[in-house]
C-alpha atoms as a PDB file:
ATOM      1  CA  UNK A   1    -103.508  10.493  81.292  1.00  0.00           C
ATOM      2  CA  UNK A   2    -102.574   9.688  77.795  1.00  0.00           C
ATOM      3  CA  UNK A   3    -100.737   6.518  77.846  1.00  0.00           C
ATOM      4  CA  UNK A   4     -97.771   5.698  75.179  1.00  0.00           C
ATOM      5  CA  UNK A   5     -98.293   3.045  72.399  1.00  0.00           C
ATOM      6  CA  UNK A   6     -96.081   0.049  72.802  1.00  0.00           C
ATOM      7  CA  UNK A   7     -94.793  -2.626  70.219  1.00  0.00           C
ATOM      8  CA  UNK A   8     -94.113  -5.768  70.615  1.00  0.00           C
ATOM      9  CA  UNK A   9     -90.452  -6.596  70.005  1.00  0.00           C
ATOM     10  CA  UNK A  10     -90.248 -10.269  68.955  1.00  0.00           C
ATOM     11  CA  UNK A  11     -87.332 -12.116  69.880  1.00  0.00           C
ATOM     12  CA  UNK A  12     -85.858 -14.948  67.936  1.00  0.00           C
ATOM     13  CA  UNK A  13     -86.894 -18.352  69.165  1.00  0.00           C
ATOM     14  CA  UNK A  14     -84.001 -21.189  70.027  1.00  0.00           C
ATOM     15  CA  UNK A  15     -84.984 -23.374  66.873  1.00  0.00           C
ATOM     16  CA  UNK A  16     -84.701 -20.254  64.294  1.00  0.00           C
ATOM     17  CA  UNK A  17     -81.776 -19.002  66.174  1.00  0.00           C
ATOM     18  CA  UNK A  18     -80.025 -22.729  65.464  1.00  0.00           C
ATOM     19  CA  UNK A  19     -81.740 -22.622  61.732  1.00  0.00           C
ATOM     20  CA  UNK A  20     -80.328 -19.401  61.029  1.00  0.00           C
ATOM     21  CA  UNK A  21     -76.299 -20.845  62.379  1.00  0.00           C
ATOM     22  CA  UNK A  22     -76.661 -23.707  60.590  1.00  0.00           C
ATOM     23  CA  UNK A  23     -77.392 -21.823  57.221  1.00  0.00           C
ATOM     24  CA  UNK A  24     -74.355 -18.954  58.305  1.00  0.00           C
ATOM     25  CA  UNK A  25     -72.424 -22.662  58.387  1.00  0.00           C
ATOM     26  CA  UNK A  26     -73.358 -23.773  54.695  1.00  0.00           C
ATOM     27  CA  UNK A  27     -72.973 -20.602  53.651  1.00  0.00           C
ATOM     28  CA  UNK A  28     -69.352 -20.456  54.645  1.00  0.00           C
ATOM     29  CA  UNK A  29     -68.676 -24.140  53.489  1.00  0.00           C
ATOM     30  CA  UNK A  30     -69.906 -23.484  50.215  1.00  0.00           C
ATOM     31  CA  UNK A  31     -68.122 -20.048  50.153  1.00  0.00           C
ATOM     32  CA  UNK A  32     -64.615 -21.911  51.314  1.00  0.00           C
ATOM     33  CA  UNK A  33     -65.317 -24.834  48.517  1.00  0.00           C
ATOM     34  CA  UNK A  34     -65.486 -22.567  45.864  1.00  0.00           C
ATOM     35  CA  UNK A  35     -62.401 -20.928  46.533  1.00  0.00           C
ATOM     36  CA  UNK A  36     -60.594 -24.508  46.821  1.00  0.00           C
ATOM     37  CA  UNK A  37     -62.410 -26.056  43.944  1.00  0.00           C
ATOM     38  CA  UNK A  38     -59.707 -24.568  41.368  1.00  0.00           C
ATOM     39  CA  UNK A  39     -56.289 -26.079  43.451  1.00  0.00           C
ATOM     40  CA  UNK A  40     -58.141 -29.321  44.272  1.00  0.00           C
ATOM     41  CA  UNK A  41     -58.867 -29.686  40.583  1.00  0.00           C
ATOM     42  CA  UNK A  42     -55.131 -29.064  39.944  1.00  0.00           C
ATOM     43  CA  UNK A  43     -54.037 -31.054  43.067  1.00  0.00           C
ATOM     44  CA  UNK A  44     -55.823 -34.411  41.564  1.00  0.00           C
ATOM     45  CA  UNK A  45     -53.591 -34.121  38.065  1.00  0.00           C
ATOM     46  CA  UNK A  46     -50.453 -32.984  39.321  1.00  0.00           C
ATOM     47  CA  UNK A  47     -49.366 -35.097  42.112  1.00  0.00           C
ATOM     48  CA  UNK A  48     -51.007 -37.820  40.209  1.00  0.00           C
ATOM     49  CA  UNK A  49     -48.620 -37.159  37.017  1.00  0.00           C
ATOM     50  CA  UNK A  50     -45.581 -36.954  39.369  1.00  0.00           C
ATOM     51  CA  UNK A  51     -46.841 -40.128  41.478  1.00  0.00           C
ATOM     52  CA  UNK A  52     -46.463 -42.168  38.468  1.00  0.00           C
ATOM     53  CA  UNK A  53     -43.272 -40.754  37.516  1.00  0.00           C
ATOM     54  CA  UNK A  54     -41.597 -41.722  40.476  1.00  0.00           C
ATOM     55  CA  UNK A  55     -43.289 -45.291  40.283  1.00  0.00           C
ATOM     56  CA  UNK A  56     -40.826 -45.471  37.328  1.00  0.00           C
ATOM     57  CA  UNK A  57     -38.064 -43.387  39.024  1.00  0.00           C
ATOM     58  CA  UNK A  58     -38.295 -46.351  41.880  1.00  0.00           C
ATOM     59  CA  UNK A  59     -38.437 -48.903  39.438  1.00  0.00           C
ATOM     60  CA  UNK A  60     -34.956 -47.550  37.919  1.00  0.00           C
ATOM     61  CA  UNK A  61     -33.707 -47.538  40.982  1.00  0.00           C
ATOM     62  CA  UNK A  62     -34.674 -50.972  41.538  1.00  0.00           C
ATOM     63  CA  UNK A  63     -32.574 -52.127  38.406  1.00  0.00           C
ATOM     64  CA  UNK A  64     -29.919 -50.421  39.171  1.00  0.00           C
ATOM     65  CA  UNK A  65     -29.837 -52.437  43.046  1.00  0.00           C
ATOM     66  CA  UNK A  66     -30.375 -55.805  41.196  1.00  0.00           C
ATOM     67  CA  UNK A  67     -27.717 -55.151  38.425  1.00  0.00           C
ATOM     68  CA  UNK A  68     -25.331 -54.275  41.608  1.00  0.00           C
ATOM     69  CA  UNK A  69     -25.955 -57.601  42.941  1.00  0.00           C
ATOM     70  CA  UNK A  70     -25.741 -59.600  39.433  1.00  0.00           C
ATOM     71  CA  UNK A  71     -22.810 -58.629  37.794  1.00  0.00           C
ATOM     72  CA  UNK A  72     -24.065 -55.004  36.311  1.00  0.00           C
ATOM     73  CA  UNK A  73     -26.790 -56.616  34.304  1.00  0.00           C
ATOM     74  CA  UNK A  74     -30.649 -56.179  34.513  1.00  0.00           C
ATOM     75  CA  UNK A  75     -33.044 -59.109  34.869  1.00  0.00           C
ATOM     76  CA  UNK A  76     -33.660 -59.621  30.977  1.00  0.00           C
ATOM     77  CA  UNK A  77     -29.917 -60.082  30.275  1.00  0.00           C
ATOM     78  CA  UNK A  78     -29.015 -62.196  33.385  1.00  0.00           C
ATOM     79  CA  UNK A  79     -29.347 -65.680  33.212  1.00  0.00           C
ATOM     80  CA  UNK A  80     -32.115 -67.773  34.473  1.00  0.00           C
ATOM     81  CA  UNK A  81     -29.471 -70.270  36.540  1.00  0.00           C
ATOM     82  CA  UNK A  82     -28.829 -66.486  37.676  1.00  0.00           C
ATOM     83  CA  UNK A  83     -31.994 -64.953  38.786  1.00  0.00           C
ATOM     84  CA  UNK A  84     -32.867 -63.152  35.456  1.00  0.00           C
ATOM     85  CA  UNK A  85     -34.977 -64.201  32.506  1.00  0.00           C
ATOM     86  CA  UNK A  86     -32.129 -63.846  29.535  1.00  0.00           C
ATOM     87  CA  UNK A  87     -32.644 -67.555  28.268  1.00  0.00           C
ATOM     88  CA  UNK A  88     -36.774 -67.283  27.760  1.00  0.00           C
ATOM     89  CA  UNK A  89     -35.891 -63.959  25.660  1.00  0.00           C
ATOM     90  CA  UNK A  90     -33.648 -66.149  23.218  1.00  0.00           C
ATOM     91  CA  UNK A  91     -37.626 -66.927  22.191  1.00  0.00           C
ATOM     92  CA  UNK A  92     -39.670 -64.700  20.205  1.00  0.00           C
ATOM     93  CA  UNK A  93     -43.576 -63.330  21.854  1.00  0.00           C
ATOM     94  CA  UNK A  94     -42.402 -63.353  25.299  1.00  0.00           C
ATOM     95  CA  UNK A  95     -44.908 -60.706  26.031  1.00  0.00           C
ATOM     96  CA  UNK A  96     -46.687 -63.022  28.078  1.00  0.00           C
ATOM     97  CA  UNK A  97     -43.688 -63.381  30.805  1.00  0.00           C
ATOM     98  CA  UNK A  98     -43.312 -59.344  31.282  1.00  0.00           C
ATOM     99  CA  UNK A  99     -44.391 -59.405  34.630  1.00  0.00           C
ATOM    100  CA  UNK A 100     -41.779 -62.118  35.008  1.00  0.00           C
ATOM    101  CA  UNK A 101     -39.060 -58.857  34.515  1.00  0.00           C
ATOM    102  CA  UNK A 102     -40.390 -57.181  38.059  1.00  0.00           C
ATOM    103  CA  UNK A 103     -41.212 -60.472  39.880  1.00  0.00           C
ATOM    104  CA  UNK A 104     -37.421 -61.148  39.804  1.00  0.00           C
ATOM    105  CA  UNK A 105     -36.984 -57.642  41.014  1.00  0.00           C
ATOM    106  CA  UNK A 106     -39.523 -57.634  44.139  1.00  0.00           C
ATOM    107  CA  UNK A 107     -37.267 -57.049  46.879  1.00  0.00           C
ATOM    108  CA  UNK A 108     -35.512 -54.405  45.245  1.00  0.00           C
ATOM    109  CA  UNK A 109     -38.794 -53.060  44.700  1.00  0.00           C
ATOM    110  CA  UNK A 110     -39.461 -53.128  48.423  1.00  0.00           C
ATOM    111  CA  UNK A 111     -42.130 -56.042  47.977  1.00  0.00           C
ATOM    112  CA  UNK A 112     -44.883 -53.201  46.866  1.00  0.00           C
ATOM    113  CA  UNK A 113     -46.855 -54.531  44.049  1.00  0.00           C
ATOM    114  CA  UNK A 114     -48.441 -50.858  43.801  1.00  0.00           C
ATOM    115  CA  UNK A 115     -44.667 -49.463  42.194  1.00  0.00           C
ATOM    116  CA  UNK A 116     -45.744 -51.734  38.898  1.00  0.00           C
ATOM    117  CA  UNK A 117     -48.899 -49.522  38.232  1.00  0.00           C
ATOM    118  CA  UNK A 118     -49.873 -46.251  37.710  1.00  0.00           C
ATOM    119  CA  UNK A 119     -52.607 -44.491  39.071  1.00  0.00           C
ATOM    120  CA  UNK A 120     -54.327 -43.662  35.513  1.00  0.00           C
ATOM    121  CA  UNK A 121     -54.447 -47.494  34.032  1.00  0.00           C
ATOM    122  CA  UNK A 122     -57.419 -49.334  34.162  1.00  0.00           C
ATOM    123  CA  UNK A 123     -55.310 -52.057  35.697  1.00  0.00           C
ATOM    124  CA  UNK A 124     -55.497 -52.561  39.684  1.00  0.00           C
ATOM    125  CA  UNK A 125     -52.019 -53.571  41.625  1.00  0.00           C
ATOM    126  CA  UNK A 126     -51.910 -57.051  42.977  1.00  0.00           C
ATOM    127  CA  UNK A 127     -51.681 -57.784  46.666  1.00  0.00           C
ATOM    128  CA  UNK A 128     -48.414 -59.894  46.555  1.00  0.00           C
ATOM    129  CA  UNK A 129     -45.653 -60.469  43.907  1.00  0.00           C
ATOM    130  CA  UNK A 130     -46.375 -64.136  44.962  1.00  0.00           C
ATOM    131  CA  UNK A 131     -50.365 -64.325  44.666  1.00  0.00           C
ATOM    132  CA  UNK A 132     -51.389 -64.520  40.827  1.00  0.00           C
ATOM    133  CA  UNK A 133     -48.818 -61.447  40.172  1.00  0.00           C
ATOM    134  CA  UNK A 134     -49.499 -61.005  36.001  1.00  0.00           C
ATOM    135  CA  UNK A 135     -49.470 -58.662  33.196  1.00  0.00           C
ATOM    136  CA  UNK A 136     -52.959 -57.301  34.198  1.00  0.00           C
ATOM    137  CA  UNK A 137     -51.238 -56.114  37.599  1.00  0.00           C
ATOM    138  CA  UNK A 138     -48.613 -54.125  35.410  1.00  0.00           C
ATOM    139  CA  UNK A 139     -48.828 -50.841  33.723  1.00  0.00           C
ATOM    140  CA  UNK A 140     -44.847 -50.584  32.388  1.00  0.00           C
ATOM    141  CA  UNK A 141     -43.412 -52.583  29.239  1.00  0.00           C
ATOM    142  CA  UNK A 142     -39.810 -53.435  29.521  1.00  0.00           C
ATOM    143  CA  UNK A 143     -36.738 -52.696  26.943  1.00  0.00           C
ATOM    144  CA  UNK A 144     -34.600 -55.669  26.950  1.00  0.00           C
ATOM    145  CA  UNK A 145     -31.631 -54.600  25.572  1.00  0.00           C
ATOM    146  CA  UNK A 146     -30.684 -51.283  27.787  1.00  0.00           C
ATOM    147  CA  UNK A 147     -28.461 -51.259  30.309  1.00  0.00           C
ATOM    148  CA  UNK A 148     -26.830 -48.240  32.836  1.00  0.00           C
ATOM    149  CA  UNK A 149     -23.948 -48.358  29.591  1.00  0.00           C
ATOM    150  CA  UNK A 150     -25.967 -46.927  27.786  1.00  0.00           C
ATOM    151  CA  UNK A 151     -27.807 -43.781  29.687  1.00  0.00           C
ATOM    152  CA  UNK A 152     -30.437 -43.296  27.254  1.00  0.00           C
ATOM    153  CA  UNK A 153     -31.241 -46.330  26.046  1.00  0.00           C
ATOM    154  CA  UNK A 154     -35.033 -47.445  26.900  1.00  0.00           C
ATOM    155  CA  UNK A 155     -35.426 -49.569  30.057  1.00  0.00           C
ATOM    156  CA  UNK A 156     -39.069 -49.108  30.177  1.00  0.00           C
ATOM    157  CA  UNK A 157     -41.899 -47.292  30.234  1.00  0.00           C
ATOM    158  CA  UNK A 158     -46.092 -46.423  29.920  1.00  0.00           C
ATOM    159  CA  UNK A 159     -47.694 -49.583  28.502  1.00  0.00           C
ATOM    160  CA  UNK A 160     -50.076 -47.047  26.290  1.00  0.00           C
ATOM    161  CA  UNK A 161     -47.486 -46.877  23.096  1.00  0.00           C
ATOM    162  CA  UNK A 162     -48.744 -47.942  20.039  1.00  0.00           C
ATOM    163  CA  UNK A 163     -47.550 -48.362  16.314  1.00  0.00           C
ATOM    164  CA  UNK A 164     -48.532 -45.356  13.249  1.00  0.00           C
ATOM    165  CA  UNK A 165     -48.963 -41.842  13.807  1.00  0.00           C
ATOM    166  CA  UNK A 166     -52.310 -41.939  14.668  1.00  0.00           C
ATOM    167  CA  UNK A 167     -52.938 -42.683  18.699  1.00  0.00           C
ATOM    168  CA  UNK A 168     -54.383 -45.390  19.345  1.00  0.00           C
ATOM    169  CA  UNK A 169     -57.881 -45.227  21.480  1.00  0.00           C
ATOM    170  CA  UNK A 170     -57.103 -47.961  23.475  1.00  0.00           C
ATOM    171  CA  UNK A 171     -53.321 -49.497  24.680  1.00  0.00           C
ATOM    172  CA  UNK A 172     -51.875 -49.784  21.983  1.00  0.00           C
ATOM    173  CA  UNK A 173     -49.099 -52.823  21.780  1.00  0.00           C
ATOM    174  CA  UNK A 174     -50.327 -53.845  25.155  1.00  0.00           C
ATOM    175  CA  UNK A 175     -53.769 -55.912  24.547  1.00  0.00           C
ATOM    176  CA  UNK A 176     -56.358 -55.907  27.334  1.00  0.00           C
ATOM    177  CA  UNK A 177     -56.250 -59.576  27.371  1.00  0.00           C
ATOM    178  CA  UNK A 178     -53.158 -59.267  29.589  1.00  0.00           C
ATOM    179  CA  UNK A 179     -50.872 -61.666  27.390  1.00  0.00           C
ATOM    180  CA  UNK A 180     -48.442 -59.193  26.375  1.00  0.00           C
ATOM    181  CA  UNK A 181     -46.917 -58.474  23.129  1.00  0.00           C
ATOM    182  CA  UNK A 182     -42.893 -58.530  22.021  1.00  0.00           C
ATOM    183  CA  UNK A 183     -42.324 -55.863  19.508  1.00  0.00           C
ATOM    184  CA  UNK A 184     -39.857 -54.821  17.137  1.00  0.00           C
ATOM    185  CA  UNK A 185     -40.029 -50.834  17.120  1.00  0.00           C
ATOM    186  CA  UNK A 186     -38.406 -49.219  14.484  1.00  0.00           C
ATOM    187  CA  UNK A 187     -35.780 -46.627  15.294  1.00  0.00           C
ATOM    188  CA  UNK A 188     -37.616 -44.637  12.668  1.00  0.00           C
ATOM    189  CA  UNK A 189     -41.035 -45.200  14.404  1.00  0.00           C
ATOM    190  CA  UNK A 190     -43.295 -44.375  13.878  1.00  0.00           C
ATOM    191  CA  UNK A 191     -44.846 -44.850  17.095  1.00  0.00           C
ATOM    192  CA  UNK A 192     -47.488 -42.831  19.361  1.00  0.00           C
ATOM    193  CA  UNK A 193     -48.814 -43.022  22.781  1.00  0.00           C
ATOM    194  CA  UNK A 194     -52.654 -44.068  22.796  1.00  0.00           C
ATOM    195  CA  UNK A 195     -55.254 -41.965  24.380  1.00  0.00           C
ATOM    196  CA  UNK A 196     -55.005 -44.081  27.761  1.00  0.00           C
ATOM    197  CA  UNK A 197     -53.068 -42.913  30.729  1.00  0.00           C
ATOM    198  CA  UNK A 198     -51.275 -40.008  30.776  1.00  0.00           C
ATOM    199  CA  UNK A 199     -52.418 -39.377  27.216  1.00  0.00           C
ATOM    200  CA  UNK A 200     -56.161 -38.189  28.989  1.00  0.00           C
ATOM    201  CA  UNK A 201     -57.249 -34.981  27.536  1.00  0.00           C
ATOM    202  CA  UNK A 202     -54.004 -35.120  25.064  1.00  0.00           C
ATOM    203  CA  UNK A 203     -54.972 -35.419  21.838  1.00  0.00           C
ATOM    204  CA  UNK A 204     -51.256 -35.748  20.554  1.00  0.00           C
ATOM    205  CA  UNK A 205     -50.698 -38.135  23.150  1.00  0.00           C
ATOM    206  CA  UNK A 206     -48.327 -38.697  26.015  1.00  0.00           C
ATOM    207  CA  UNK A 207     -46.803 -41.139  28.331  1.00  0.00           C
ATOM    208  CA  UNK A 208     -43.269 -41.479  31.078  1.00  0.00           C
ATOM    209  CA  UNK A 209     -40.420 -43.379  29.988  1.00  0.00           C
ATOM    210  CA  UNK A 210     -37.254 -44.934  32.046  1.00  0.00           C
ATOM    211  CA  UNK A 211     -33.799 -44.802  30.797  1.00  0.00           C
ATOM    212  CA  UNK A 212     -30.891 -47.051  31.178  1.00  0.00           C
ATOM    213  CA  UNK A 213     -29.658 -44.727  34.062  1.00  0.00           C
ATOM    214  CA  UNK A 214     -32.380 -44.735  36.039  1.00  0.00           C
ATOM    215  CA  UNK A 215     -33.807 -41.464  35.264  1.00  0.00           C
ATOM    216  CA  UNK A 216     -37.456 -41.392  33.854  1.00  0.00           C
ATOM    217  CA  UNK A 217     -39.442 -38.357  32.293  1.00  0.00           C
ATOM    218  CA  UNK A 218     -42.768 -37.778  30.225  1.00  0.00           C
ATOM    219  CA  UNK A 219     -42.728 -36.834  26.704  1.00  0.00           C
ATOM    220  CA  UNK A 220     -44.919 -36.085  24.007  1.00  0.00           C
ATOM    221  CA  UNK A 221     -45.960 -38.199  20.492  1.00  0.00           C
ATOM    222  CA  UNK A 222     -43.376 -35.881  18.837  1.00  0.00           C
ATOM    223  CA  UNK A 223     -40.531 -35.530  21.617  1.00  0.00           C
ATOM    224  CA  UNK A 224     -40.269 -39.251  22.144  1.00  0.00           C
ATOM    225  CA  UNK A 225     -40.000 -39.683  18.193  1.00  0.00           C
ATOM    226  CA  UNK A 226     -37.306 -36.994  17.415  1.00  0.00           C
ATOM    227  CA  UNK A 227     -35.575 -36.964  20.783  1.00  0.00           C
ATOM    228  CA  UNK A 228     -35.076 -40.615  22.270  1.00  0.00           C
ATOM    229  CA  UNK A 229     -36.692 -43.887  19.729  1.00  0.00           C
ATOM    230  CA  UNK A 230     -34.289 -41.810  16.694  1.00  0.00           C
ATOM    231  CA  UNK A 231     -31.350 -42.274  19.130  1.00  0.00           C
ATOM    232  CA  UNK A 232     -31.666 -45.120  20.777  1.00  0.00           C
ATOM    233  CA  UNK A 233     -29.209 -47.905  20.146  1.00  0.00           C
ATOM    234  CA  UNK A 234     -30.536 -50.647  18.261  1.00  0.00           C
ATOM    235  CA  UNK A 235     -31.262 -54.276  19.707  1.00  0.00           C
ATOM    236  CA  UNK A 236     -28.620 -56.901  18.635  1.00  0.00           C
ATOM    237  CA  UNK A 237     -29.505 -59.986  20.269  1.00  0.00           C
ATOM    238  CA  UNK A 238     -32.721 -61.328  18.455  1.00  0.00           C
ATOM    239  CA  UNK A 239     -34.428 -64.497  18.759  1.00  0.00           C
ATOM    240  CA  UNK A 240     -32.977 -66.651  15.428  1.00  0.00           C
ATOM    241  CA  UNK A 241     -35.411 -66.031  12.628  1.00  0.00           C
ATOM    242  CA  UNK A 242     -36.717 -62.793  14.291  1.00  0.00           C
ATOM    243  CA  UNK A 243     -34.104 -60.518  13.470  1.00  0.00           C
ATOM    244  CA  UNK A 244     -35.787 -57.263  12.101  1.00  0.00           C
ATOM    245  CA  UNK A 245     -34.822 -56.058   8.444  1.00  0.00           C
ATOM    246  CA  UNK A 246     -34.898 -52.247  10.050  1.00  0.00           C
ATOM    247  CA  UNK A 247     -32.634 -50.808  12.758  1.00  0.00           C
ATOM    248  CA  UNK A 248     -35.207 -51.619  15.768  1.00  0.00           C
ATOM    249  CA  UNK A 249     -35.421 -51.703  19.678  1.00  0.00           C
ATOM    250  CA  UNK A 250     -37.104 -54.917  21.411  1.00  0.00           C
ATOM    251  CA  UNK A 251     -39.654 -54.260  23.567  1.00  0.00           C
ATOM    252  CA  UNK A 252     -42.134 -56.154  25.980  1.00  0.00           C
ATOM    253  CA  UNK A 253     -44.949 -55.267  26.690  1.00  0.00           C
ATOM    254  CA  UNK A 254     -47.665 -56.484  29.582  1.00  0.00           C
END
């Protein structure tokens, strides 16, 4: 009797069965990361961008709390006997006391250090308004004269702005050495955001700024120019002797 051929039917073993799972795994890892790679990449600019805008959007709404509490006006035109910082500004190159501007304003600012800078500075929050709270803990410069009277006047705003129509590579008015600058910007600019901050991967440049209202928004080089420094009211109070020969705004920065 003529018996039938057989073959040998191998069956996977436990370790190549688990080998061949784990690479059905990767597989679909890699497979699901390449699909999210494109909304992560636009998750980590986006909610950045609008993180820092409502830093400033808290920060006006800080203000406007302290200015309830102090007769309508904001710390750098409120009196020292007062809480605010209005008699060191009757000094020219206060740029070294901008922090001073959100110190005063801590509680309003809910006691978070983290409000004062934003996420694409080089500079790191401080862990307390109280412990060795400076300019390098502070990514905003301050506009002296503007007030909620005034709804477009400029309360503040990205440290990065710097003189000319070129940008700057670095900070522009705000020197990395942390001791501020006070500056006399011409109405008529110009002026430019620097390549720092929001200004990344913008060669024109770009940065947030705060109004007297409390509102805040991010503009170009060209929209801040035409549509906000060319209408903003001009600083009156100057330090004697420092009184610009140009319609100009007085700003500090950190």
């Amino acid at each position: 009797m003529k018996q039938k051929a057989t073959r040998a039917v191998s069956a996977f073993t436990r370790i190549e069965l688990i080998v061949v799972i784990a690479l059905l795994i990767v597989l679909a890892f890699m497979l699901a990361a390449s699909m999210l790679l494109p909304f992560l990449a636009r998750a980590r600019s986006h909610p950045n961008w609008i993180n820092c805008l409502n830093n400033l959007k808290e920060i006006g709404t800080a203000y406007r709390l302290w200015a309830g509490d102090n007769g309508g006006f904001v710390p750098p035109q409120q009196t020292v006997s007062n809480g605010g910082w209005e008699d060191l500004l009757t000094n020219a190159d206060q740029g070294e006391l901008c922090w001073t501007n959100y110190a005063i304003m801590q509680n309003e600012l809910g006691q978070s250090p983290k409000l004062v800078v934003c996420r694409y500075d080089e500079r790191q929050a401080a862990f307390s308004f109280t412990n060795n709270f400076d300019n390098a803990n502070l990514s905003y410069f301050v506009g002296v004269s503007a007030n909620e009277a005034h709804p477009q006047s400029l309360l503040g705003g990205d440290r990065n702005l710097g003189p000319g129509t070129k940008p700057d590579p670095d900070y522009g008015f705000s020197p990395e050495s942390g001791k501020g600058n006070d500056v006399a910007v011409l109405i008529s600019g110009p002026v430019s955001w620097s390549l720092k901050m929001h200004s990344n991967g913008k060669t024109a440049g770009a940065g947030n700024i705060l109004f007297g209202d409390g509102s805040a928004q991010q503009v170009t080089t060209a929209s801040f120019r035409k549509n906000w420094l060319s209408h903003a009211d001009p600083t009156t109070n100057w330090p004697a002797g420092h009184v610009p020969a140009s319609p100009s705004i007085r700003l500090v920065f950190p």
